[in-house]
Protein backbone atom coordinates (compact mmCIF):
# COMPACT_ATOMS: atom_id res chain seq x y z
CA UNK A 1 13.62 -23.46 -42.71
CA UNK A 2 12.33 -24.30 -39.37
CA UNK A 3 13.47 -21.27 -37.49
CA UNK A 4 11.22 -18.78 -39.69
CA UNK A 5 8.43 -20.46 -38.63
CA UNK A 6 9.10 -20.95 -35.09
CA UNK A 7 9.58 -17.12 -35.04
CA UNK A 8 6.74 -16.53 -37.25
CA UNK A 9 4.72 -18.65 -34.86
CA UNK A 10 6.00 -17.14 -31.56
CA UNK A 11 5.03 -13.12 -33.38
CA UNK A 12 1.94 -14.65 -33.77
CA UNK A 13 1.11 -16.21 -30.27
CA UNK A 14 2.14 -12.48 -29.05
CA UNK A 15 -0.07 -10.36 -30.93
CA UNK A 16 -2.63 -12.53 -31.18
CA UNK A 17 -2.93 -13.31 -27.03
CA UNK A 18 -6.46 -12.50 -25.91
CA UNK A 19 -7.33 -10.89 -23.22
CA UNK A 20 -8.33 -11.97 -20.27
CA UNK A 21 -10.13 -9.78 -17.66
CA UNK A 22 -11.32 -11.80 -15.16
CA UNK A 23 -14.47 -11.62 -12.89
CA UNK A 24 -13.90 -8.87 -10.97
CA UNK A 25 -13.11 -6.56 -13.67
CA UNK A 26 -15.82 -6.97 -15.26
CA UNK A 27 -17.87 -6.57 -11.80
CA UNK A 28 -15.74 -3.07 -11.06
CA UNK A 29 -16.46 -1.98 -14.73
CA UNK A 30 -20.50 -2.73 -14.56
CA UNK A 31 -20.48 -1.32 -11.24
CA UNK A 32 -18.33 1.90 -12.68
CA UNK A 33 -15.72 2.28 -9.83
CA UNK A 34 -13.38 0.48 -7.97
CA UNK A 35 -14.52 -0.16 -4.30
CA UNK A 36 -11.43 -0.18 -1.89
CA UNK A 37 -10.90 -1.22 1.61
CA UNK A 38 -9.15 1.73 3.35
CA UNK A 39 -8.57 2.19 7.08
CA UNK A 40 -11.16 4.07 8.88
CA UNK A 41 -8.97 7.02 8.84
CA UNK A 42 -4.73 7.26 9.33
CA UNK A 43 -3.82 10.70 8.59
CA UNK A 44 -1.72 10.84 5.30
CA UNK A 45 -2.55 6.96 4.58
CA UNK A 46 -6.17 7.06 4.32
CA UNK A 47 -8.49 9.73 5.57
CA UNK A 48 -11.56 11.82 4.21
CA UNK A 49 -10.64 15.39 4.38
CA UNK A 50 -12.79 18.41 5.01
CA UNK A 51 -14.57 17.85 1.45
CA UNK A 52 -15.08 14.26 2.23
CA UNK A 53 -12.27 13.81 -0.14
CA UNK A 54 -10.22 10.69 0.67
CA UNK A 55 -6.44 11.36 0.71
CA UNK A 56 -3.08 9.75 1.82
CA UNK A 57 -1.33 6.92 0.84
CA UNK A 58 -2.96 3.88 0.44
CA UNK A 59 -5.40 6.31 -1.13
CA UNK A 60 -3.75 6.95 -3.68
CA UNK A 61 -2.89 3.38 -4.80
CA UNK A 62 -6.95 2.81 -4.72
CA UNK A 63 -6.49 5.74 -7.37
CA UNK A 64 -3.84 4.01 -9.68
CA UNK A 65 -6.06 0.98 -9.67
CA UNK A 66 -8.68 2.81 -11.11
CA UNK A 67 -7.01 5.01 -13.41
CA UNK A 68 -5.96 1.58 -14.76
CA UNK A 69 -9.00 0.37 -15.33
CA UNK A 70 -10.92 3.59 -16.46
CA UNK A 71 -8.15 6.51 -17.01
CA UNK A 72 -9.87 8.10 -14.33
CA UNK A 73 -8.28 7.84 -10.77
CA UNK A 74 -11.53 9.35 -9.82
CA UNK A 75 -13.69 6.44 -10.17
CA UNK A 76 -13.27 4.82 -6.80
CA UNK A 77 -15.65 4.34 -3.36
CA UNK A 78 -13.82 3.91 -0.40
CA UNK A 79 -15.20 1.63 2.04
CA UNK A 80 -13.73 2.13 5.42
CA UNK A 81 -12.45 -0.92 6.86
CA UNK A 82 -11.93 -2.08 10.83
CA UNK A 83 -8.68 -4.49 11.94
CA UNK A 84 -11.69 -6.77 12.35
CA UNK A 85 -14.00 -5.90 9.17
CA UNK A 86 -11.44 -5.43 6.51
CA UNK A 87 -10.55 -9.04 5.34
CA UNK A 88 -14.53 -9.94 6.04
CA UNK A 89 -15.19 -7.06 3.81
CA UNK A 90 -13.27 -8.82 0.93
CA UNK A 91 -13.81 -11.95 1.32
CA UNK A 92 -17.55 -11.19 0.97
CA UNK A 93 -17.41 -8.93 -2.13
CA UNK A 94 -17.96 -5.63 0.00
CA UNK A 95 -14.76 -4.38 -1.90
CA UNK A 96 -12.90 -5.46 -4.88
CA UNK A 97 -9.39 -4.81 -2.93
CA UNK A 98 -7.75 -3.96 0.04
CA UNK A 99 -5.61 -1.19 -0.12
CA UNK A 100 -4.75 0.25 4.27
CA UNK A 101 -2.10 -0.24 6.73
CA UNK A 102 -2.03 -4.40 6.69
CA UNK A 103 0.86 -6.36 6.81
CA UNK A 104 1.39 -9.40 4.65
CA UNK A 105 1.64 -12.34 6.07
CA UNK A 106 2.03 -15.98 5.74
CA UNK A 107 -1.26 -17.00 7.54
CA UNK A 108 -3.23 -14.21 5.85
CA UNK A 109 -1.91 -16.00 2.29
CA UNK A 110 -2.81 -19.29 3.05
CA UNK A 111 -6.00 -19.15 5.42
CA UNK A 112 -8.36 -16.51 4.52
CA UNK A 113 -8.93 -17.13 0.59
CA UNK A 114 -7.25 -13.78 -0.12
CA UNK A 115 -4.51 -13.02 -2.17
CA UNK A 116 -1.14 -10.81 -1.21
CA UNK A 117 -0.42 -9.35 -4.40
CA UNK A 118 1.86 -6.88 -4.46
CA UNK A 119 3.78 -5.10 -1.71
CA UNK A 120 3.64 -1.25 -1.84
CA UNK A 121 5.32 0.06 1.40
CA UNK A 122 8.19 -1.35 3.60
CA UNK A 123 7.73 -0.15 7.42
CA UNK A 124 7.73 -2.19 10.80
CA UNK A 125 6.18 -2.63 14.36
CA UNK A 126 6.90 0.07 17.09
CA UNK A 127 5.99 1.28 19.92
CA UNK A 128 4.75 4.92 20.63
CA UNK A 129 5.43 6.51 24.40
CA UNK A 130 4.81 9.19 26.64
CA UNK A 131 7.74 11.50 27.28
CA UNK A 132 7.22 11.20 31.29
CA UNK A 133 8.13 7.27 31.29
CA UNK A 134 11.94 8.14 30.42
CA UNK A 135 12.06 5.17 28.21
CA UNK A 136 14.36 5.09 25.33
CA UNK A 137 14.26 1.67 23.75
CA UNK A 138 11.26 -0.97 24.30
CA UNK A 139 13.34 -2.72 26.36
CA UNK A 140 13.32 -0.56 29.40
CA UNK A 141 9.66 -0.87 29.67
CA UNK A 142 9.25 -3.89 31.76
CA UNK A 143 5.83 -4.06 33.39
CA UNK A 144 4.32 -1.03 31.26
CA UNK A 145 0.88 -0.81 29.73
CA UNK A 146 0.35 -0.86 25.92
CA UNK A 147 -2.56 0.23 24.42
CA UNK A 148 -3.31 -1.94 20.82
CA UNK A 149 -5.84 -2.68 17.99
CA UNK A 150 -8.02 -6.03 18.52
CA UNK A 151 -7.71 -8.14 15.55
CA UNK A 152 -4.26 -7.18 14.60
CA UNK A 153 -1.12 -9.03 14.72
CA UNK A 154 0.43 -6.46 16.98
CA UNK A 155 -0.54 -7.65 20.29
CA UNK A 156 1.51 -10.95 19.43
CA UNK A 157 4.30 -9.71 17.92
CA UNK A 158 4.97 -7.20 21.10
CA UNK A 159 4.37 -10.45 23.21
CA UNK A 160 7.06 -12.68 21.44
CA UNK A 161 9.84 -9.78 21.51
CA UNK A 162 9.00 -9.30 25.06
CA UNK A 163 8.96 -13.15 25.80
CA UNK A 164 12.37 -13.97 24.00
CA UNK A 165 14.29 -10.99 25.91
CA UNK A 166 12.32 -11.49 29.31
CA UNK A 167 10.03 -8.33 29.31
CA UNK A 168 6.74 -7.77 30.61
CA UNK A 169 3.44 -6.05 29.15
CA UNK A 170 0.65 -5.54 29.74
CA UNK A 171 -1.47 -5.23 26.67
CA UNK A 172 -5.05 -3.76 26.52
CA UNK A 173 -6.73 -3.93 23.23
CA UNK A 174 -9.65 -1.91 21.95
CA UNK A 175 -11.54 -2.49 18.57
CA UNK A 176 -10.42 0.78 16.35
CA UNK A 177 -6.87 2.92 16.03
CA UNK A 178 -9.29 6.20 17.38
CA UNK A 179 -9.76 4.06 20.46
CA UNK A 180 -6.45 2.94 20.92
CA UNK A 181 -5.58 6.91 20.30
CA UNK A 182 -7.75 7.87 23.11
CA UNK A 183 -6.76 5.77 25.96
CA UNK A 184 -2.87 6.57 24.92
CA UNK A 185 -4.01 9.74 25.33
CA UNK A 186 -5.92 9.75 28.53
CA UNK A 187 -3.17 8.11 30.53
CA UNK A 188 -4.61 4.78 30.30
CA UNK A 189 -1.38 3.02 28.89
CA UNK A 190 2.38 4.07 28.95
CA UNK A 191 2.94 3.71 25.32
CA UNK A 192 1.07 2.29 22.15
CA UNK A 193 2.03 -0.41 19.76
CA UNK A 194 1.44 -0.28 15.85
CA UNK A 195 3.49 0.38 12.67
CA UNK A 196 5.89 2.90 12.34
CA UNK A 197 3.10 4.56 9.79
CA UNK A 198 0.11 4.97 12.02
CA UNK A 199 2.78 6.01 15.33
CA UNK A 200 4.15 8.85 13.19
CA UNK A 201 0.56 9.90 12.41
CA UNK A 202 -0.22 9.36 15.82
CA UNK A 203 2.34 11.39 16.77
CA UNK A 204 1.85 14.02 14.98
CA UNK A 205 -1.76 14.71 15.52
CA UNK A 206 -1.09 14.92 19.46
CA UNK A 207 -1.59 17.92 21.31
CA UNK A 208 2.03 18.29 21.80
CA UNK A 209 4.29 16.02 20.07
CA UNK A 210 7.00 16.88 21.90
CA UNK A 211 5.71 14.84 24.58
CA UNK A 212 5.35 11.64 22.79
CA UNK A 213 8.49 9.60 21.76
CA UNK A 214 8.58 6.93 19.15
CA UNK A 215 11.14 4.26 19.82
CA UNK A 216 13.80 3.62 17.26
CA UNK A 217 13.42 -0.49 17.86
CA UNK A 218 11.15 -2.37 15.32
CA UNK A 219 9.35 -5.06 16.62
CA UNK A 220 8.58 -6.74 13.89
CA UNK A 221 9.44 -6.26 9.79
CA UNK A 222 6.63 -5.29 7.80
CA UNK A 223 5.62 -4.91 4.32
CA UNK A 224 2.13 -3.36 3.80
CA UNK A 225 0.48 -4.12 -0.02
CA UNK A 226 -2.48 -4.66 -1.98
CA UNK A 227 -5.36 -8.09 -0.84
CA UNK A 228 -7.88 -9.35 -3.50
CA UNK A 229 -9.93 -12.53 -3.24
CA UNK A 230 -8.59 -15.75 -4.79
CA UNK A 231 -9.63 -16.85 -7.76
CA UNK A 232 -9.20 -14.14 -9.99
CA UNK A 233 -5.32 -14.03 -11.18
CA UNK A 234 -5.97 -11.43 -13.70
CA UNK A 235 -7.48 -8.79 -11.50
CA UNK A 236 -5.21 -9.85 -8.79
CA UNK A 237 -2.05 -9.13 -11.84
CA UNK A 238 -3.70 -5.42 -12.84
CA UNK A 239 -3.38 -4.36 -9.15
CA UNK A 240 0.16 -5.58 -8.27
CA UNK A 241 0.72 -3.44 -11.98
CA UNK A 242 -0.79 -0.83 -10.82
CA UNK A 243 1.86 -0.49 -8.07
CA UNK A 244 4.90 -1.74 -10.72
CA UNK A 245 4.01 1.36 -13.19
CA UNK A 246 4.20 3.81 -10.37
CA UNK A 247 7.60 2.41 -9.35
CA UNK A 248 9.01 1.90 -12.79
CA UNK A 249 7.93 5.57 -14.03
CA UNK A 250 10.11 6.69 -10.83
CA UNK A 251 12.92 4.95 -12.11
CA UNK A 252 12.58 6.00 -15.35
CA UNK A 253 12.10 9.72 -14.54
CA UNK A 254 8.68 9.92 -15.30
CA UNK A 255 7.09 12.18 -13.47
CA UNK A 256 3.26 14.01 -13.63
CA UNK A 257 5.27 17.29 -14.90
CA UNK A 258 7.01 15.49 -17.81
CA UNK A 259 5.80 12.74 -19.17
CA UNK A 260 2.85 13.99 -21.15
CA UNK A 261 6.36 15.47 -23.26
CA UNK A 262 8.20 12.10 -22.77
CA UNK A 263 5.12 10.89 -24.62
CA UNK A 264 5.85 12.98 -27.21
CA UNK A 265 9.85 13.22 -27.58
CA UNK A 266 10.81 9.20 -26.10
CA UNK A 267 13.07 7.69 -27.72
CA UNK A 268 13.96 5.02 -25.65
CA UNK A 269 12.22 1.87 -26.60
CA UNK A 270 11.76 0.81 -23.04
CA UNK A 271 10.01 3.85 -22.37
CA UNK A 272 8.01 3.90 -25.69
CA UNK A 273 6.86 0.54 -24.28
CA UNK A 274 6.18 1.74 -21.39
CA UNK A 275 3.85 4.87 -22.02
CA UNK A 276 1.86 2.36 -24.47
CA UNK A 277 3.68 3.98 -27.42
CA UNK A 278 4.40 -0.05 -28.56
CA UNK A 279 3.28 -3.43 -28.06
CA UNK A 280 0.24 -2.44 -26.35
CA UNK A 281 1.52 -4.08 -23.14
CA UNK A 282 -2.01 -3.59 -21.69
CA UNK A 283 -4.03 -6.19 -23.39
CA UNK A 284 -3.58 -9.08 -21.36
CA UNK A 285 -5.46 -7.07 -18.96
CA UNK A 286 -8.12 -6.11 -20.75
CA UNK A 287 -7.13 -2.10 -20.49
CA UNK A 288 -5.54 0.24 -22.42
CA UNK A 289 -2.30 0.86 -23.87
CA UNK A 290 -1.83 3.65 -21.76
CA UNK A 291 -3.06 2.44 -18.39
CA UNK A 292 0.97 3.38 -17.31
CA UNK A 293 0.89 6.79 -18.80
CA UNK A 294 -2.62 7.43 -17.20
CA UNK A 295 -1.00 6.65 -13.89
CA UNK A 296 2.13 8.60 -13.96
CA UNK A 297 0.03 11.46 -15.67
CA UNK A 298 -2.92 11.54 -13.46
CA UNK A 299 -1.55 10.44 -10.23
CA UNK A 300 2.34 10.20 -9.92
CA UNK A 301 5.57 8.50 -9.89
CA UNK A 302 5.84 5.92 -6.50
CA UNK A 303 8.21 8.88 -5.25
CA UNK A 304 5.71 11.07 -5.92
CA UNK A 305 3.02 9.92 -4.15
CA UNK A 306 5.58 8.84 -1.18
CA UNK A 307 6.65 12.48 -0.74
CA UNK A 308 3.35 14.35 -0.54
CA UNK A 309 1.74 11.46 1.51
CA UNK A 310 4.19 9.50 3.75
CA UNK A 311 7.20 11.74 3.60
CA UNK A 312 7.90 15.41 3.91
CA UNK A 313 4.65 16.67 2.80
CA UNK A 314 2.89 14.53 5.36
CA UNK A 315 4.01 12.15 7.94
CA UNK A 316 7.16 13.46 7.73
CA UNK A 317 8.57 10.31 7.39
CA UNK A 318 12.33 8.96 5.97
CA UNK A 319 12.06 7.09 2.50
CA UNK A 320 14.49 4.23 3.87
CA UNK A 321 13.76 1.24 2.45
CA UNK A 322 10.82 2.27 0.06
CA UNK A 323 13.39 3.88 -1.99
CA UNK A 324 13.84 2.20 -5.49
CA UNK A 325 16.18 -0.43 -5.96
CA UNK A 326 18.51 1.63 -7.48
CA UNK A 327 18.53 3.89 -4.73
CA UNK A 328 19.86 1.08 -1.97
CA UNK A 329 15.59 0.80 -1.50
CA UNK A 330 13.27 -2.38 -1.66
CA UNK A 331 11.19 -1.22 -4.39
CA UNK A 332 11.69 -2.60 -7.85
CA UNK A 333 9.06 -3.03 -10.99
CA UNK A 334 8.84 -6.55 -12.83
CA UNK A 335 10.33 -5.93 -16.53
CA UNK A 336 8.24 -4.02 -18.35
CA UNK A 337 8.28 -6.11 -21.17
């Protein structure tokens, strides 16, 4: 006798669950847009094209945020962001997330009152050179001057690889990437020190990229991912699903071709559940049913996005280790369930 009840009890709790939006949500619904932290401009991450159109990247996960929230990835202001502004900018309610090339870090989780909540994009620390120093690894570049962004945690990094294997830098810092970019390329330092992401851009907006060569050794791991203010769990969960239903559409085959006809034809219960088709999986959040679908549909798959942004269709970049899980990648989706 007991066992009907205990199930009847546990059907209940799970259609019954209220929702629970959370501050912020409400805040980006009043205000009728999500406001994102972006970099100041990193072609193919985050940068306002000729329109004033905001593309790239870490652009387009400001876009699945919103198309969560509203079914529109349209409805978001970008707010560019400095290595010195951005976390300021959150922490003060400038922007309701951070979305640009940050790493995630332990001091950045437990010192700034911010919250790490999902990662989106596996890279690591480099170092950028001129063709005419004849270096091939960072190792042969005793004594040489790098060129890096104040405020970052690149400067320190390069220092600690250097100090453990007895190398020598000297490091000059300026306040934005565009600086950095324009003593690099005015001979002022031998090479330049960032993530793999903003080198390759780097790179590839030179003059001549043939004269620049980017060092295969990483400096330093890094995973790069979505910041929101303590406090707020819920908002802080709707972002780091955002990110899962891009990933989890990949691996399901969902694409922005298809899956208004998967919609339609699914069979598979996990992808019924998925597209919103059952359970209504969005109401914890406060948003719809369909928040998934409206990503996949409106913006793309994680692969997607990675290919017309990051990879061929942009940087140029390998996928490495932000393929999918089942790929031999890093990336992998909570259960959608």
């Amino acid at each position: 006798m007991l066992r009907p009840l205990v199930a009847a009890a546990a059907t209940l709790f799970l259609t019954a669950a209220p929702a629970f939006a959370g501050a912020t949500l409400d805040a980006v619904r009043r205000n009728g847009h999500v406001r994102c932290g972006v970099s100041v401009g990193v072609a193919h991450m985050s940068l306002a094209d000729s329109s004033g159109r905001w593309q790239g990247f870490d652009a387009e996960i400001c876009r699945a945020v919103a198309t969560a929230v509203f079914g529109d990835p349209e409805k978001v202001r970008f707010v560019p962001t400095t290595a010195q502004t951005r976390f300021t900018a959150l922490q003060s309610g400038e922007v309701d997330m951070l979305s640009r090339t940050t790493a995630l870090s332990l001091s950045r989780d437990s010192t700034l009152g911010l919250n790490q909540t999902v990662a989106h994009f596996y890279t690591g620390q480099g170092v950028l050179v001129h063709r005419r120093t004849g270096a091939t690894r960072v190792g042969e570049m005793d004594g040489a001057t790098i060129c890096g962004t104040q405020g970052s945690i690149n400067e320190r990094n390069l220092e600690d690889w250097g100090r453990t294997r007895n190398v020598r830098f000297r490091i000059i810092s300026f306040d934005t990437p565009q600086a950095v970019l324009a003593a690099f390329n005015a001979n002022r330092c031998d090479g330049i020190t960032n993530d793999m992401i903003n080198l390759s851009a780097n790179r590839l907006a030179s003059p001549d990229p043939s004269a620049l060569v980017l060092l295969p050794d990483l400096i330093q791991k890094e995973m790069h991912g979505i910041l929101v203010r303590n406090g707020d769990a819920e908002w802080a969960a709707l972002t780091r699903w955002a990110v899962f239903a891009m990933i989890q559409g990949e691996e399901f085959g969902l694409t922005r071709a298809n899956v208004e006809e998967q919609r339609r034809t699914a069979t598979d219960p996990q992808v019924r559940r998925f597209l919103g088709l059952t359970d209504n999986v969005g109401v914890g959040f406060g948003v719809s049913a369909n928040f998934a679908y409206d990503i996949i549909r409106q913006v793309g798959n994680y692969g997607e996005v990675f290919d017309r942004t990051a990879g061929p269709g942009g940087l140029g970049m390998e996928r490495g280790l932000n393929r999918l899980w089942t790929d031999g990648g890093l990336h992998i989706s909570w259960l959608w369930q």
